[in-house]
Every structure is written in structure tokens, then in C-alpha cells.
Protein backbone atom coordinates (compact mmCIF):
# COMPACT_ATOMS: atom_id res chain seq x y z
CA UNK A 1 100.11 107.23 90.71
CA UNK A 2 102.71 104.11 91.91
CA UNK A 3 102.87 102.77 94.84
CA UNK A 4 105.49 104.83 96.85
CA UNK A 5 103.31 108.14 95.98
CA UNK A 6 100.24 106.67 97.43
CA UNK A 7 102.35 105.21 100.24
CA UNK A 8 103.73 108.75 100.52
CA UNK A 9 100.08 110.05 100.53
CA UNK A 10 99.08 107.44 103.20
CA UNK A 11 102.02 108.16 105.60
CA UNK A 12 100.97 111.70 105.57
CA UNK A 13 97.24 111.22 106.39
CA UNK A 14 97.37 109.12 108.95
CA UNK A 15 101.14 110.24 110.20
CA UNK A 16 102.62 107.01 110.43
CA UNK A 17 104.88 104.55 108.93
CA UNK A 18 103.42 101.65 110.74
CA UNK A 19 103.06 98.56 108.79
CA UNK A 20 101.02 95.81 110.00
CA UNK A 21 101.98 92.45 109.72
CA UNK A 22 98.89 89.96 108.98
CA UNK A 23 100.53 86.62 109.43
CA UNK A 24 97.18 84.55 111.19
CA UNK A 25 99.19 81.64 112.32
CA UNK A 26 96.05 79.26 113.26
CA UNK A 27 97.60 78.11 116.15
CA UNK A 28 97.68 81.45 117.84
CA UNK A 29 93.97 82.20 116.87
CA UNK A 30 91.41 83.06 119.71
CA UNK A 31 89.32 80.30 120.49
CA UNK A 32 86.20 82.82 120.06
CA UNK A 33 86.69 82.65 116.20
CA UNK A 34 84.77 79.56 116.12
CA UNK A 35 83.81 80.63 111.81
CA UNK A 36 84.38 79.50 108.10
CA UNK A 37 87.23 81.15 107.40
CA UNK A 38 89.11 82.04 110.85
CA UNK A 39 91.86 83.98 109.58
CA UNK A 40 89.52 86.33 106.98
CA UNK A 41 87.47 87.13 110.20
CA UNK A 42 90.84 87.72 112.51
CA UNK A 43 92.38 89.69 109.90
CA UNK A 44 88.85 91.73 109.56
CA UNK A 45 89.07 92.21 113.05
CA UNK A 46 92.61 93.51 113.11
CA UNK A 47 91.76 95.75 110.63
CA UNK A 48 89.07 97.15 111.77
CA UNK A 49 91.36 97.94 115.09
CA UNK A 50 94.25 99.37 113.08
CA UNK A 51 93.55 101.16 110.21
CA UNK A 52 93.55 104.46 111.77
CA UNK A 53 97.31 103.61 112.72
CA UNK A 54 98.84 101.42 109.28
CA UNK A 55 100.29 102.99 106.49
CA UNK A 56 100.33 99.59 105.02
CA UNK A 57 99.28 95.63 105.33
CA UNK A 58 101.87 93.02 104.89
CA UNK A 59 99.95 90.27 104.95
CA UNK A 60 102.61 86.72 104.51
CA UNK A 61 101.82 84.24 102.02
CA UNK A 62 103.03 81.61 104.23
CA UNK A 63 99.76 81.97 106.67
CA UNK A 64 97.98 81.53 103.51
CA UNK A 65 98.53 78.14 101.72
CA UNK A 66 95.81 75.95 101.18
CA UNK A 67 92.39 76.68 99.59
CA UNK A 68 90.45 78.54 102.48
CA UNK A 69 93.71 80.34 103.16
CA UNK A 70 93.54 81.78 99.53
CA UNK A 71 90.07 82.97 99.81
CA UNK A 72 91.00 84.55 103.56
CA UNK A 73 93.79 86.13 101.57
CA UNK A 74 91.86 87.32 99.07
CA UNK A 75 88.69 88.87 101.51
CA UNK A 76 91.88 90.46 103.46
CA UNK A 77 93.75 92.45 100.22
CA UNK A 78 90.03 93.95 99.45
CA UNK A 79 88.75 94.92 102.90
CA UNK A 80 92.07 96.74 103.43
CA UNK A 81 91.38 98.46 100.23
CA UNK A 82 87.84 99.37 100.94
CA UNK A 83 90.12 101.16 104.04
CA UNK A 84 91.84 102.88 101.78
CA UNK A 85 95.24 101.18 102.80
CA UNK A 86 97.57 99.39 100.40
CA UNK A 87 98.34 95.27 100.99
CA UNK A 88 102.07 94.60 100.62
CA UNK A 89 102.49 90.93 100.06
CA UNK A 90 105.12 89.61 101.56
CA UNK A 91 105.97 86.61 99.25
CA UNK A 92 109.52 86.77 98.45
CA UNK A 93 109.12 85.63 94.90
CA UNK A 94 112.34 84.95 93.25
CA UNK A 95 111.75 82.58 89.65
CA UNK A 96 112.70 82.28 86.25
CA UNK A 97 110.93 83.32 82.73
CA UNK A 98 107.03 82.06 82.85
CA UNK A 99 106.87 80.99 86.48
CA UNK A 100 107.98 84.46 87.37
CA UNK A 101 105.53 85.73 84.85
CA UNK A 102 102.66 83.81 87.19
CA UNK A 103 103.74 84.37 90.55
CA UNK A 104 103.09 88.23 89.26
CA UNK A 105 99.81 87.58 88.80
CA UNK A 106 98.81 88.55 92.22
CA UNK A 107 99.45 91.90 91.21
CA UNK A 108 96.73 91.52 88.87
CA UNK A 109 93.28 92.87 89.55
CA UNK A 110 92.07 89.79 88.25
CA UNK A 111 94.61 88.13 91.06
CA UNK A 112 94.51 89.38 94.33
CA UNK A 113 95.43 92.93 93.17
CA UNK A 114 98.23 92.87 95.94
CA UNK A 115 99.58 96.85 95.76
CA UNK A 116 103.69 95.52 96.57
CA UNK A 117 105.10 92.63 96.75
CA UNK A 118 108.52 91.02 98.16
CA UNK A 119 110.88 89.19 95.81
CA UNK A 120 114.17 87.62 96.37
CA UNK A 121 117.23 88.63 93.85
CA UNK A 122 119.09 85.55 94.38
CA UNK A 123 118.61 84.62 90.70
CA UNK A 124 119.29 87.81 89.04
CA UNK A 125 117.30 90.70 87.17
CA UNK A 126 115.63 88.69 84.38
CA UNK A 127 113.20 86.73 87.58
CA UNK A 128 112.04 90.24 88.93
CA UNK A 129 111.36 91.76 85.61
CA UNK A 130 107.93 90.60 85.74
CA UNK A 131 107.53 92.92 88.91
CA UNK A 132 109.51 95.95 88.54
CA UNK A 133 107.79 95.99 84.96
CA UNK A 134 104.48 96.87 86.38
CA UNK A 135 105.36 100.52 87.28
CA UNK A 136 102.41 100.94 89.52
CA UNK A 137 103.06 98.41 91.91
CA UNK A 138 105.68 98.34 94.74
CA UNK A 139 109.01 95.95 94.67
CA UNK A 140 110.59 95.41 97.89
CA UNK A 141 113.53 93.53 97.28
CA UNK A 142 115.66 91.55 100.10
CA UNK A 143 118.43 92.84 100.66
CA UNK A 144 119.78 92.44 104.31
CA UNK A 145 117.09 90.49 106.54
CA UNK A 146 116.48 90.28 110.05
CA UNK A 147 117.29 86.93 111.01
CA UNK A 148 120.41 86.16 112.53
CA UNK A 149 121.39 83.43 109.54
CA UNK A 150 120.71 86.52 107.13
CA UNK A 151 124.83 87.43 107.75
CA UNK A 152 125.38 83.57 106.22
CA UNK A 153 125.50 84.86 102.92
CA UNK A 154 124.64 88.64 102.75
CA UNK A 155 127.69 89.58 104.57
CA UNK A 156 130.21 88.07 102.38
CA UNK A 157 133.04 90.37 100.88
CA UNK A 158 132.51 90.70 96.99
CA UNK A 159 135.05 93.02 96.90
CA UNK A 160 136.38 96.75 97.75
CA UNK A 161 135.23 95.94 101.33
CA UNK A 162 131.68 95.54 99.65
CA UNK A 163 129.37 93.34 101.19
CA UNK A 164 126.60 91.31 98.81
CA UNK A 165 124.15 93.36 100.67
CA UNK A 166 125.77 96.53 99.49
CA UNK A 167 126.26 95.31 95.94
CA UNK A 168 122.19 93.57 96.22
CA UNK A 169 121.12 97.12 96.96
CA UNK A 170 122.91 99.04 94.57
CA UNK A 171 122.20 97.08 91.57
CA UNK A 172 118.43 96.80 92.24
CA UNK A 173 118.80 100.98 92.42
CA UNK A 174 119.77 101.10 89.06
CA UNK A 175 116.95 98.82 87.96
CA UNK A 176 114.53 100.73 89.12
CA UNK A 177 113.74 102.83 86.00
CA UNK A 178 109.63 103.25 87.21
CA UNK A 179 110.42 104.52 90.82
CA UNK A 180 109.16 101.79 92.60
CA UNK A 181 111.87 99.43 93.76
CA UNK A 182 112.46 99.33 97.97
CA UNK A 183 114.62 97.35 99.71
CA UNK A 184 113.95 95.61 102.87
CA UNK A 185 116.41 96.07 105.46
CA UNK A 186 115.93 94.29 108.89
CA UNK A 187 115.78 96.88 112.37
CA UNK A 188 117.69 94.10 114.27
CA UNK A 189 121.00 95.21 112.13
CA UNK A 190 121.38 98.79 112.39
CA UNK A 191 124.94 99.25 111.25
CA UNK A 192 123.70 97.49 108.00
CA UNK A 193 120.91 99.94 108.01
CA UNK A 194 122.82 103.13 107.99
CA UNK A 195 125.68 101.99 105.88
CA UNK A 196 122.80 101.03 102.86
CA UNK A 197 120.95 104.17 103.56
CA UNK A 198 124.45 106.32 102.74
CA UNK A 199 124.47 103.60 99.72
CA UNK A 200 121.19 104.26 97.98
CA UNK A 201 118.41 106.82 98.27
CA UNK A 202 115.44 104.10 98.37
CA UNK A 203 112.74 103.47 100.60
CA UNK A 204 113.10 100.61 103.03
CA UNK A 205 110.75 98.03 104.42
CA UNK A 206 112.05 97.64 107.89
CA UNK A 207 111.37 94.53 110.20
CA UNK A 208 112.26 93.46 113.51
CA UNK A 209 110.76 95.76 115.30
CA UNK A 210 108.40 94.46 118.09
CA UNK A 211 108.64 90.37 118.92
CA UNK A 212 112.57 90.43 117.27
CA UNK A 213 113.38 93.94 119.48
CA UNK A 214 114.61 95.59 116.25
CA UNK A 215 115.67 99.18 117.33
CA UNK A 216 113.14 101.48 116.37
CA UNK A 217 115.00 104.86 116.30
CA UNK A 218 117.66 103.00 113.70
CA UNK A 219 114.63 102.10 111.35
CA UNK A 220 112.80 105.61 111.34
CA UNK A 221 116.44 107.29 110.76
CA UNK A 222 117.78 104.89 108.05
CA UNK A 223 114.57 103.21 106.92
CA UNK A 224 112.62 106.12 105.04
CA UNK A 225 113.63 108.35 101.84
CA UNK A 226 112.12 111.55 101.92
CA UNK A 227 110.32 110.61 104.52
CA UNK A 228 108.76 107.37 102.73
CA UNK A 229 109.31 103.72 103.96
CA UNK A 230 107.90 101.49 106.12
CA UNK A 231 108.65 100.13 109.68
CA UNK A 232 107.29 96.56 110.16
CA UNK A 233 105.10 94.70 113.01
CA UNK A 234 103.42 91.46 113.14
CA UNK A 235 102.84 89.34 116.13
CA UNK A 236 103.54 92.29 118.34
CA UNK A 237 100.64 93.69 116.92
CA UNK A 238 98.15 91.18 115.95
CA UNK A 239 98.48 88.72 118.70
CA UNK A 240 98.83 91.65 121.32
CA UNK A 241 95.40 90.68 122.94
CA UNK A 242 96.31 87.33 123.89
CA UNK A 243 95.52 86.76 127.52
CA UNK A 244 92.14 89.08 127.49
CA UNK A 245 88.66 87.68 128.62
CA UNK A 246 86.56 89.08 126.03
CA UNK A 247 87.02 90.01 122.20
CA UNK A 248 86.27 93.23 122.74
CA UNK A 249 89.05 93.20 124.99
CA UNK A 250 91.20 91.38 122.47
CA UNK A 251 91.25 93.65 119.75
CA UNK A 252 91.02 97.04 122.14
CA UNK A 253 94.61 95.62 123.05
CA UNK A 254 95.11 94.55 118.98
CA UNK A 255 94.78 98.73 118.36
CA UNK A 256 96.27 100.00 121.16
CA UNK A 257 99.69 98.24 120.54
CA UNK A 258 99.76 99.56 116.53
CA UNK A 259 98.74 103.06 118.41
CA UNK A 260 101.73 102.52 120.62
CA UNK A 261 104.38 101.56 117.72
CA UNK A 262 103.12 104.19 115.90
CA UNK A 263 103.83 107.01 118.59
CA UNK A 264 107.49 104.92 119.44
CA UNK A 265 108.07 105.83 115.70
CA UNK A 266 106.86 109.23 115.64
CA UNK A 267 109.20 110.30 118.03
CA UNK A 268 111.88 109.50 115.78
CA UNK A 269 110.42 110.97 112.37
């Protein structure tokens, strides 16, 4: 099967659209993860607190650069798998003819065997060929983004009161020949998100919700395709422990706010 049909499968199981954003910035860790590789064993941690409650991983490749940040990577995209839940990797690729061709190869199962990936458009159809190729895998494409300097350039007119967003989203809608092309679409610009959902019938990575106070209901509404998408969290959920005594404590807090997103959401589905 690709991706969005065992995302589709996932959603259903567990009932949620919750995405989990695994983005270990070091100087957030708990001091109690005195180890080798701190972020592999916060990330274990996490998981083990939300898997009942995450349709997906997104773990960022910017958490990850440097050698013991590879190999936490790495430990992260299989224990999630031996939890049966898919790793997007949110790396916004974007690169021409063979350095697209290797930046791919964490889709590999000889790379890290990522399940999606994010990739940026910016420099046309020939850099993401490498990913939409592999009809198995998941492309989430950028497309209208979260942050406030996203409107800098995404919001400019190209025409018949089309904004590049628009044209970003329907263009990658007709690439997508294997089914598996998404867009991601941030929750703290609802307008955008129900003008691209009347635009194109793809699923959506949605972020923003939780430490950027996306709105929720807007991202359920607009963010899924026959009921498939995803609605992203990542310090709201991962660093929701800070403050507690104990690690127990920590992580009981960790699970209990992807519990809480994941009911917020529910309401809306």
C-alpha cells in the first residue's frame, strides 16, 4: 500500500489525526537524561507516552545534525515503526538532479526508511521527482506555512486573483500521478486553509496548532480529504512535562497533552 492508505488505516485504529512533532531541541532536554544519545532516549520516551494517540511522527531534521543526532534519528524512525506508526520527516528538501537524487535516500530502507517526507517546490518539478517517484512514500509539499513571513512570498498575485499558494497547490495536484502528494497548509491561516481545500482534493499536513495557537476546528475541517490528513504538534506536546519533579511525572504530562489534542480534534472530525 502507499503512504496515505496506511495513514488512512492508522487514523482509523487509533481515531486520531494527531501528529507528533519530535523536534529534541537539547536545550529544552530534562536534566534526568544524563545518557549517550539524549535525544534517542527522549524521543523513546515520548513515544512510548504517545503512540496510543499519533497517527504519525514528524520528527525535524534540524534537531538532528551532527553525528549522534543521525544515529538518534535513525533509533527514532525504527522504534516508531516497531509501534506500528509511520515517521514523516520533516526536511523540506528542495534540490536539483543528483543532489535531489541523495537527499531521497532517506526514503531508502538502506537510509533511514523515513515513510514521508517534506520538500520545498521553490525550484520546480524536476527537484521533487526523486520523491513523488517513489509511489509508496508520502510527499508533503509546502505550500502555505505557518509563519507569519510565509505571506512574503506565498501571497503574491500570479494572476486571476491567484495567489502562488493557490497556483503551488494546484500544480503539485496534477503531479501527483501515484496518489501520494499532500500539501502542508499552516492552522494559523485559516482563510488560506479553506480557500486551498475548495482548490484541490489533497490531504494536508497542518501545523500551528498548540505553541503557534493555530485554530484547531479550521485544520480538522479544511486539513483532511476523505477524512485523511494530519494535524501537527511539537513542543506543545513533547516538552509538555516541563516543570514536573519526577520523569514519571514528565512524560505522564508528555501523553496526556497528545491525549488532549487528540480529543480537541475529535470534536471537530
Amino acid at each position: 500500500m502507499g503512504f496515505f492508505e496506511d495513514l488512512d488505516a492508522r487514523i482509523e485504529a487509533i481515531n486520531s489525526v494527531v501528529s507528533v512533532g519530535l523536534d529534541p531541541d537539547p536545550d529544552r532536554l530534562p536534566s534526568f537524561l544524563d545518557v549517550e544519545l539524549p535525544r534517542w532516549a527522549f524521543n523513546r520516551r515520548v513515544i512510548d507516552a504517545t503512540h496510543e494517540h499519533a497517527a504519525c511522527y514528524k520528527p525535524n531534521a534540524a534537531f538532528y545534525e551532527d553525528s549522534d543526532g543521525w544515529r538518534a534519528l535513525a533509533e527514532t524512525v525504527a522504534y516508531a515503526h516497531g509501534k506500528g506508526v509511520p515517521v514523516l520527516l520533516d526536511a523540506k528538501r528542495g534540490d536539483i538532479g543528483n543532489t535531489a537524487r541523495q537527499y531521497a535516500a532517506v526514503l531508502d530502507p538502506n537510509g533511514l526508511d523515513a515513510d514521508a517526507i517534506t520538500v520545498n517546490p521553490y525550484m520546480g518539478r524536476d527537484t521533487l521527482e526523486p520523491y513523488l517517484s517513489r509511489s509508496e512514500k508520502g510527499v508533503f509539499v509546502l505550500c502555505r506555512t505557518s509563519n507569519s513571513g510565509g505571506a512574503d512570498f506565498q501571497n503574491l498575485d500570479v494572476g486571476n486573483d491567484k495567489p502562488l499558494y493557490q497556483y503551488v497547490a494546484e500544480r503539485c495536484a496534477a503531479w501527483d500521478e501515484h496518489d501520494n502528494v499532500g500539501l502542508v497548509v499552516g492552522a494559523t491561516a485559516p482563510e488560506e486553509l479553506e480557500r486551498l481545500r475548495d482548490a484541490v482534493d489533497r490531504p494536508f499536513l497542518v501545523p500551528g496548532v498548540g505553541a503557534q495557537d493555530g485554530d484547531a476546528e479550521a485544520a480538522v475541517e479544511y486539513g483532511l480529504a476523505d477524512g485523511v490528513g494530519l494535524v501537527n504538534s511539537s513542543r506543545g506536546i513533547i516538552f509538555a512535562g516541563e516543570g514536573a519533579d519526577a520523569e514519571g511525572a514528565y512524560f505522564r504530562a508528555v501523553g496526556d497533552a497528545a491525549k488532549r489534542l487528540k480529543r480537541r480534534l475529535n470534536e471537530f472530525r
